[in-house]
Protein backbone atom coordinates (compact mmCIF):
# COMPACT_ATOMS: atom_id res chain seq x y z
CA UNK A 1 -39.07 -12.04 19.92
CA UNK A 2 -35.04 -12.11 20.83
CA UNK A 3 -33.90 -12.26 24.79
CA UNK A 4 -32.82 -8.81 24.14
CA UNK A 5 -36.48 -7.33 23.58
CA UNK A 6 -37.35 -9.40 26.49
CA UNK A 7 -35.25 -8.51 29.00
CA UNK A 8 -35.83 -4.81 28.21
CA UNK A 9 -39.60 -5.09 27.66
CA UNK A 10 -39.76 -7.00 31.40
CA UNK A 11 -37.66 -4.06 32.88
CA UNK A 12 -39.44 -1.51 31.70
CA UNK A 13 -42.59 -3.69 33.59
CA UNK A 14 -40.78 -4.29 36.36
CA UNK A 15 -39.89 -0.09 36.33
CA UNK A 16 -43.48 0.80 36.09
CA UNK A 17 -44.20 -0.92 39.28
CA UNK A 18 -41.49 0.86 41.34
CA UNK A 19 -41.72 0.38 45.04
CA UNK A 20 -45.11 -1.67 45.25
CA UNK A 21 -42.72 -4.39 43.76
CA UNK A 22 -41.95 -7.31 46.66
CA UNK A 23 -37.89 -8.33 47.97
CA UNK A 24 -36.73 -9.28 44.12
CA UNK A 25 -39.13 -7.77 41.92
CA UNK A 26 -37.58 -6.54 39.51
CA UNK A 27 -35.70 -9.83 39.32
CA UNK A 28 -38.18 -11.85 38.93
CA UNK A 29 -39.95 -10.13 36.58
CA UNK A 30 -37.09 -10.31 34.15
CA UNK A 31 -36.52 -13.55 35.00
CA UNK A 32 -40.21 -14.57 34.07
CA UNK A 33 -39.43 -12.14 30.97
CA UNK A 34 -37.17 -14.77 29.82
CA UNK A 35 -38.01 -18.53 30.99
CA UNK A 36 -40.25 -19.62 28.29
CA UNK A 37 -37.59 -19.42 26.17
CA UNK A 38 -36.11 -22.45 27.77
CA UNK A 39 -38.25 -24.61 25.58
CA UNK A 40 -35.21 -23.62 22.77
CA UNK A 41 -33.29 -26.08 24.29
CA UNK A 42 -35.37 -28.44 22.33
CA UNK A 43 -33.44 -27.60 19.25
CA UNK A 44 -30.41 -29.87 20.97
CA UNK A 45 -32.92 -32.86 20.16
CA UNK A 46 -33.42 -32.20 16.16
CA UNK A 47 -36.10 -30.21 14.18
CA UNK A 48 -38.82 -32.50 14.84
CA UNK A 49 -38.51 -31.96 18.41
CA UNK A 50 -38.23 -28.06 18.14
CA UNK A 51 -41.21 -28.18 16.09
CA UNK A 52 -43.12 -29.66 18.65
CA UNK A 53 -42.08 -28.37 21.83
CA UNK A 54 -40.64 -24.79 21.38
CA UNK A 55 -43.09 -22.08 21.53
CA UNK A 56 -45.35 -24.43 22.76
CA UNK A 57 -44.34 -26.23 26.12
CA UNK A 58 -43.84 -23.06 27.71
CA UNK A 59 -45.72 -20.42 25.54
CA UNK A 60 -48.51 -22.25 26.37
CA UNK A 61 -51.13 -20.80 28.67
CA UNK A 62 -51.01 -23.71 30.72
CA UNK A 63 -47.57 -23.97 30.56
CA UNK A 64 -46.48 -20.76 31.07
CA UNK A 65 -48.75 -20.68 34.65
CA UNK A 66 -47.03 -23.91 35.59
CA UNK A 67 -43.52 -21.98 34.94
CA UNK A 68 -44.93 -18.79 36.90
CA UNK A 69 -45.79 -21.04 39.66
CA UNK A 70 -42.13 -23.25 39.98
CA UNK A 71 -40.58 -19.47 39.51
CA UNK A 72 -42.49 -18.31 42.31
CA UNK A 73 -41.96 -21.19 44.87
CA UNK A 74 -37.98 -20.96 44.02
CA UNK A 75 -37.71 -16.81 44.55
CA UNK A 76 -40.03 -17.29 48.06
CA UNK A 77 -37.55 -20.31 48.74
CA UNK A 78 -34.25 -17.90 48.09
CA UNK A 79 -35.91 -15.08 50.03
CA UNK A 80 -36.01 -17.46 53.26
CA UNK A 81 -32.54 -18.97 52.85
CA UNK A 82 -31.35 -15.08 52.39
CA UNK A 83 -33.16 -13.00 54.75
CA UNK A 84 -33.00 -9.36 54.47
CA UNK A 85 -30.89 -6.91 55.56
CA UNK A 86 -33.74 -5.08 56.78
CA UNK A 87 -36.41 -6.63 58.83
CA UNK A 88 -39.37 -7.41 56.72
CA UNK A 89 -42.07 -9.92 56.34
CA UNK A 90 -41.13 -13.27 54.17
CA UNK A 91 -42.24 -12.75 50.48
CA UNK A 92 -45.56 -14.24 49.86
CA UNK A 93 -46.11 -16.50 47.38
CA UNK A 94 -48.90 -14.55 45.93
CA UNK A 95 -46.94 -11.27 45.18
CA UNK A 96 -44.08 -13.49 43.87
CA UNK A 97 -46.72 -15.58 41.34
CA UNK A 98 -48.09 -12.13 40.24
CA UNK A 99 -44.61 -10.30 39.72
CA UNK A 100 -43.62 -13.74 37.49
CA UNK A 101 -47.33 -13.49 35.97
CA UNK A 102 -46.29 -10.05 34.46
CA UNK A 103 -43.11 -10.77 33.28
CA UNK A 104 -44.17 -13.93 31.10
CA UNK A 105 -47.52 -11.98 30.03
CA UNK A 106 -45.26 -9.43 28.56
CA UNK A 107 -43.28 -12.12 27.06
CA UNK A 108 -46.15 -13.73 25.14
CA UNK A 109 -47.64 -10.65 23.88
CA UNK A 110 -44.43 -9.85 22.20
CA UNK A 111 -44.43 -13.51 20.65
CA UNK A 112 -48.05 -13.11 18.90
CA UNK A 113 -47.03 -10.07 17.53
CA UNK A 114 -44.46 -12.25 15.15
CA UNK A 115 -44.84 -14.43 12.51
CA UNK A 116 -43.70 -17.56 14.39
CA UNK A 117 -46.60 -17.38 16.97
CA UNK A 118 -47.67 -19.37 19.63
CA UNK A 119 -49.57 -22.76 20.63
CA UNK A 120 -51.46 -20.70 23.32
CA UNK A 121 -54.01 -23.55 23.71
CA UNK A 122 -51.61 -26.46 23.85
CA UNK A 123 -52.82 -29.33 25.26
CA UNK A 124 -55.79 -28.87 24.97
CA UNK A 125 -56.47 -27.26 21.30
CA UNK A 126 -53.70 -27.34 18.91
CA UNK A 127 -53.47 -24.62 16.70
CA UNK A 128 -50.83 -21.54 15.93
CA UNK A 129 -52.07 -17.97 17.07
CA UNK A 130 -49.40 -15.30 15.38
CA UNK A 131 -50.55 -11.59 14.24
CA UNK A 132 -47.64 -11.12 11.45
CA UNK A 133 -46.91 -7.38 12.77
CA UNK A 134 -43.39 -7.29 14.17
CA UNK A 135 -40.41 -9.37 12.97
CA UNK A 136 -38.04 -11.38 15.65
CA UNK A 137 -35.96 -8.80 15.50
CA UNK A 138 -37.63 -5.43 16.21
CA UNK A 139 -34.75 -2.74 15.33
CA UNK A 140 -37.73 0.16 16.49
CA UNK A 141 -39.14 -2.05 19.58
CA UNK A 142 -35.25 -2.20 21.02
CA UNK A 143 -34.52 1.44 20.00
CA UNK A 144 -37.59 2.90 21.84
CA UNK A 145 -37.33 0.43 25.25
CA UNK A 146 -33.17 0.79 25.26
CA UNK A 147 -33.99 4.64 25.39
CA UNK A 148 -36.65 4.61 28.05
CA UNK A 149 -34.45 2.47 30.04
CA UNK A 150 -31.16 3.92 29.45
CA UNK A 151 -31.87 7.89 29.49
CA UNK A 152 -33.85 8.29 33.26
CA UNK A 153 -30.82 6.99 34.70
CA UNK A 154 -28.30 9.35 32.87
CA UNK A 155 -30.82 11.74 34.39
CA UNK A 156 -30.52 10.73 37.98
CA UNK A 157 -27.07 11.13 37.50
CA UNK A 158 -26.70 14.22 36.26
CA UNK A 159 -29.27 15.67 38.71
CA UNK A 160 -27.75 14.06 42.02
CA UNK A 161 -24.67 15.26 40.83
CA UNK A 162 -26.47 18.78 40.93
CA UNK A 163 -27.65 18.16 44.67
CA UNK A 164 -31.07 17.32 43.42
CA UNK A 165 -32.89 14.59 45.00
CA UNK A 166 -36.55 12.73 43.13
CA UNK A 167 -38.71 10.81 45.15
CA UNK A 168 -40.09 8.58 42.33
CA UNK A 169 -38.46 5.50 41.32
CA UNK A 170 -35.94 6.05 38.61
CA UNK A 171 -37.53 5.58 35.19
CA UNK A 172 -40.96 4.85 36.42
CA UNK A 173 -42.92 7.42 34.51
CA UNK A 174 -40.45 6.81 31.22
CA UNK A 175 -41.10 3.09 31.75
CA UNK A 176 -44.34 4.02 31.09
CA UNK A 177 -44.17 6.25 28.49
CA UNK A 178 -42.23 3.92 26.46
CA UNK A 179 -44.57 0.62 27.07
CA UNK A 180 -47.68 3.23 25.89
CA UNK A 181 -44.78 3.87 22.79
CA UNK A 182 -44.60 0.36 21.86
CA UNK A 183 -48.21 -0.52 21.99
CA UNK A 184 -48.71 2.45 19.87
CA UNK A 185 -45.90 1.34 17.38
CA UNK A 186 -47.40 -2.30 17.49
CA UNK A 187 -50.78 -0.51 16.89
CA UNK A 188 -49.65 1.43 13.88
CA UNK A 189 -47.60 -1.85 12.46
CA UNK A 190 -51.20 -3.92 12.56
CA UNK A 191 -52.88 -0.89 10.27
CA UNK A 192 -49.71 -0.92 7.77
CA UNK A 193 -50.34 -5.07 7.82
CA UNK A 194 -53.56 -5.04 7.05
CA UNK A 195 -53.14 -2.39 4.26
CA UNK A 196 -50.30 -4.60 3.63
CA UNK A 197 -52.74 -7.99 2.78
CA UNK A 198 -55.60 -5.79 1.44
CA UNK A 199 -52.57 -4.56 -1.05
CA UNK A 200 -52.05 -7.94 -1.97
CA UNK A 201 -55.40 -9.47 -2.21
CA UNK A 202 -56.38 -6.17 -4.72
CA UNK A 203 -54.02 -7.30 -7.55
CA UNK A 204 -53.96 -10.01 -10.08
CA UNK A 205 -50.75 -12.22 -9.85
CA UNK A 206 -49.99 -13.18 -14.15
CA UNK A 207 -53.57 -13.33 -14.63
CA UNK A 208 -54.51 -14.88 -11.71
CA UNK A 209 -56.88 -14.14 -8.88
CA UNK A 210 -55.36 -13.70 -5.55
CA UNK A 211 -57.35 -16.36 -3.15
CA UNK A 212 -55.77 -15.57 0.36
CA UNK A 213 -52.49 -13.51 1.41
CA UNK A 214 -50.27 -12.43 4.19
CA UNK A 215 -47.62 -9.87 5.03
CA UNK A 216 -44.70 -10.59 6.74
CA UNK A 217 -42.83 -7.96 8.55
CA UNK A 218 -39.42 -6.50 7.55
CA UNK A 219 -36.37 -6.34 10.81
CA UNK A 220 -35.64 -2.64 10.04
CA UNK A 221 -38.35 -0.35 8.43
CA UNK A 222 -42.38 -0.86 9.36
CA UNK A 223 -43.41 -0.12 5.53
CA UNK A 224 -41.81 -2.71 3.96
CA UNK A 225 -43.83 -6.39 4.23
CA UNK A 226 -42.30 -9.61 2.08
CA UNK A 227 -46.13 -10.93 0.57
CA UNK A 228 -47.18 -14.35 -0.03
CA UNK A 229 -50.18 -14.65 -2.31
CA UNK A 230 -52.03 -18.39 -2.98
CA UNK A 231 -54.13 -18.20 -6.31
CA UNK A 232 -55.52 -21.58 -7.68
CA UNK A 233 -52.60 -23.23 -9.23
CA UNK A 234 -49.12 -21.13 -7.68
CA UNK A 235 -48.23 -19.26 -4.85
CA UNK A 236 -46.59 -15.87 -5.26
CA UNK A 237 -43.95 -14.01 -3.53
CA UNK A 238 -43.98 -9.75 -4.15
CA UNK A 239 -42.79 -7.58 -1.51
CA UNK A 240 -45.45 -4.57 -0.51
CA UNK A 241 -44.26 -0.73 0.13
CA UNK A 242 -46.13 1.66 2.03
CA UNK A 243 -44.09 4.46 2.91
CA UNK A 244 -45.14 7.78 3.69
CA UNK A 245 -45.96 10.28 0.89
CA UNK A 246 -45.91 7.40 -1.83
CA UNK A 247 -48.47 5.53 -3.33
CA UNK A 248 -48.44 1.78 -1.77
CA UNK A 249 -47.43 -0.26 -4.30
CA UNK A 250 -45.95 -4.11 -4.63
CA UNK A 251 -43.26 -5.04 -7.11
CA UNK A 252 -43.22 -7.87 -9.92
CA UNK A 253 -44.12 -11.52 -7.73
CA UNK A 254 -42.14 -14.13 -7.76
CA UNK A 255 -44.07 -17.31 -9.05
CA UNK A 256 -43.95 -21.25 -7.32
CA UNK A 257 -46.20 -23.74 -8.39
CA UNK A 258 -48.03 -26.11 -6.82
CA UNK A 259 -47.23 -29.58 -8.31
CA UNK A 260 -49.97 -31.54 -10.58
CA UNK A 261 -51.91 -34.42 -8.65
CA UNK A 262 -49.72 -37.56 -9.23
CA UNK A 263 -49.26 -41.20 -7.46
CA UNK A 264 -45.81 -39.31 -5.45
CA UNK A 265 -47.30 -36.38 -4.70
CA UNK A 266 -50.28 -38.10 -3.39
CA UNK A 267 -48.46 -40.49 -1.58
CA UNK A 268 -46.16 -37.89 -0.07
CA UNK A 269 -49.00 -35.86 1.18
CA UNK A 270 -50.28 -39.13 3.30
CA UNK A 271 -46.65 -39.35 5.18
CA UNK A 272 -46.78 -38.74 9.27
CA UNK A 273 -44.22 -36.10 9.02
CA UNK A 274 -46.06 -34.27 5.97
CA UNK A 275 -49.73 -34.35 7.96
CA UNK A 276 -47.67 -33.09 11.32
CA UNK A 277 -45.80 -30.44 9.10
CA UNK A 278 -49.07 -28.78 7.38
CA UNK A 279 -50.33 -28.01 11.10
CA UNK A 280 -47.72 -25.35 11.22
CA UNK A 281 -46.98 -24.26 7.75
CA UNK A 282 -49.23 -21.75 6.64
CA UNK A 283 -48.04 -21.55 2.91
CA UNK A 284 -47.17 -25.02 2.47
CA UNK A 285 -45.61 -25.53 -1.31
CA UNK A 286 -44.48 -29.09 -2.22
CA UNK A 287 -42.17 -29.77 -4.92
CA UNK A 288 -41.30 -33.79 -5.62
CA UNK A 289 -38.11 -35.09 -8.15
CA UNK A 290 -37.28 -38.26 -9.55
CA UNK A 291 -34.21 -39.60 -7.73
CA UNK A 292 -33.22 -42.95 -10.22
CA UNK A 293 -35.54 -45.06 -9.67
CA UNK A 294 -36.55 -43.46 -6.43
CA UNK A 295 -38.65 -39.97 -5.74
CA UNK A 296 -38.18 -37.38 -3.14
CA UNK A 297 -41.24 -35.48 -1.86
CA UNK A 298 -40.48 -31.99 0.00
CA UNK A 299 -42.70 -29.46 1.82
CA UNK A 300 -41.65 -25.80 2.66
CA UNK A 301 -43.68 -23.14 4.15
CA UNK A 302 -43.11 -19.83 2.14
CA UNK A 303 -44.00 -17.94 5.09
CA UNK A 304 -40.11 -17.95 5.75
CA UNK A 305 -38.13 -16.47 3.13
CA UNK A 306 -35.49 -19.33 1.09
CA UNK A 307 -32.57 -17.17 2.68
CA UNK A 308 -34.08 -17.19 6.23
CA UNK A 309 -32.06 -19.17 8.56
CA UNK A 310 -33.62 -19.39 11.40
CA UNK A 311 -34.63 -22.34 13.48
CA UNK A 312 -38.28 -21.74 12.99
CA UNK A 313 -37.57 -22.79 9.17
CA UNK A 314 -38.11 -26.27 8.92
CA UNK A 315 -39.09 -28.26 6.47
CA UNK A 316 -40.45 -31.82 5.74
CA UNK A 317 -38.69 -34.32 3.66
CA UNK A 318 -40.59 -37.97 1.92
CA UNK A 319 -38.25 -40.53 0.37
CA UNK A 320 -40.33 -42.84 -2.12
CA UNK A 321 -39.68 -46.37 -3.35
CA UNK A 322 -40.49 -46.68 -6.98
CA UNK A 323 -44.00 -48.24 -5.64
CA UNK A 324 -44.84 -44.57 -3.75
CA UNK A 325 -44.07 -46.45 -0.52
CA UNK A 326 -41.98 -44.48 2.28
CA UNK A 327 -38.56 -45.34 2.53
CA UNK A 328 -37.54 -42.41 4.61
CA UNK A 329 -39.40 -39.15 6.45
CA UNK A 330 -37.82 -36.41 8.82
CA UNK A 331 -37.85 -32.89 9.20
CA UNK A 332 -35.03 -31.08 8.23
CA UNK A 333 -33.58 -26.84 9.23
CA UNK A 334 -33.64 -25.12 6.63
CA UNK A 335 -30.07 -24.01 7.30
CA UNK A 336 -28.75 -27.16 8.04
CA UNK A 337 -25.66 -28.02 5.34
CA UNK A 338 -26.34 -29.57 2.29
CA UNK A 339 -30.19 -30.17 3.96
């Protein structure tokens, strides 16, 4: 998910907890909310690098207690080199590891909810966990948090203005209304996904029999999912509609097909950066071309669309001698120029 969802995702948290909260809560809550997106910084060092460590160094369960735990020690260090106006006992390192606990366990549930997912398991068992039901970009996720955030403190306002005076936190019971709202909305996004897929799987794609499928979510509207369909010899691209009142329906696919067994494709299939690449593609679709006397062997996954520019494109690129052996391999962005 973006830093916008969250940031507003780990306040709303950090609002539900009110005044049982330790000195910097709320702080380091959000703050938690946010770190393990410092394993982006990897895309300084190239795709290959990004591939490997971002969503994985620090989205990792492992890795993401190790960054609770240095978050932790450095609040408890701040709170005893700024002591309180008020006299209180030094923050504990326990309350300060659970309030950073919460904020990156909100932060990972968001990122299996997208189609990027997570290396939860990393080191110790590779392997992407994703549930397809929410894009990056959540225009409903950010609508209903930004709301629940923004409107009890209008309130407050308004009523202190009036000479009234609450006793609850400000927001608390909205932050909790609109955390049961988005695991509701999540809720209702995994039903229309798996109608989605079951959509997909249903039809036949130019004759052919759909083998597997998936649905990928849509930024703006929760009823429309971009479909990616493998049958034996192509894979197929048809985007799904389920909205309210019609009958679900998906239009006219787009066909890509997979290319015939030959000495280059074989031979492209064997390269390091091809066997690393088809450990996170999940609609892998090769395509090779004779370049003179030379051959070029690609790999893209169709889970991303061809106009997606995002980081989390990437794709794999073989150059081949004339003999099938490896001149060149790398991983290349998507939306790098002239890739």
């Amino acid at each position: 998910m973006d830093p916008v969802t969250h940031a507003l995702s780990s306040l709303a948290v950090a609002r539900v907890a009110g005044k049982s909260l330790p000195r910097f809560g709320t702080a380091m809550i959000v703050a938690a909310g946010l770190a393990p997106d410092f394993d982006y910084a990897s895309y300084l060092l190239g795709p290959r690098a990004f591939l490997q460590i971002h969503l994985t160094l620090l989205h990792s369960a492992a890795g993401s207690l190790l960054l609770a735990c240095v978050l932790a020690a450095a609040f408890c260090y701040l709170d005893r080199k700024r002591p309180a106006k008020i006299a209180r006992a030094p923050l504990k390192f326990r309350s300060a590891l659970a309030a950073c606990c919460a904020g990156i366990f909100a932060h990972l549930a968001l990122d299996l909810c997208n189609p990027d997912g997570v290396q939860l398991l990393w080191p110790f068992k590779g392997g992407w966990m994703s549930s397809d039901i929410a894009a990056d970009i959540d225009t409903w996720i950010i609508v209903i948090l930004t709301v629940g955030i923004v409107l009890p403190y209008l309130f407050r306002l308004i009523s202190e203005e009036i000479g009234e005076h609450k006793r609850t936190p400000a927001g608390q019971s909205a932050a909790i209304v609109v955390l049961l709202l988005t695991i509701v909305y999540l809720g209702y996004r995994a039903t229309l996904h798996s109608r989605a897929v079951n959509l997909l799987l249903a039809r036949e794609y130019h004759g052919r029999i759909a083998l597997s499928a998936g649905a990928f979510p849509e930024s703006t509207s929760p009823f429309d999912w971009r479909g990616v369909v493998v049958t034996d010899n192509t894979i197929e691209e048809a985007n799904v509609t389920l909205r309210p009142g019609r009958e679900a329906s998906t239009d006219q696919s787009l066909t890509h097909y997979k290319p015939e067994d030959s000495p280059e494709v074989t031979a492209g299939e064997k390269a390091a950066a091809t066997v690393q690449f088809l450990k996170y593609a999940r609609f892998p679709i090769a395509s090779v071309r004779r370049m003179e006397a030379d051959y070029r062997f690609e790999v893209h996954d169709l889970r991303f669309a061809s106009d997606d520019t995002g980081p989390s494109n990437v794709f794999v690129r073989v150059d081949l001698d004339s003999d099938f052996r490896v001149r060149d391999e790398r991983f290349l962005f998507a939306s790098s120029p002239n890739p």
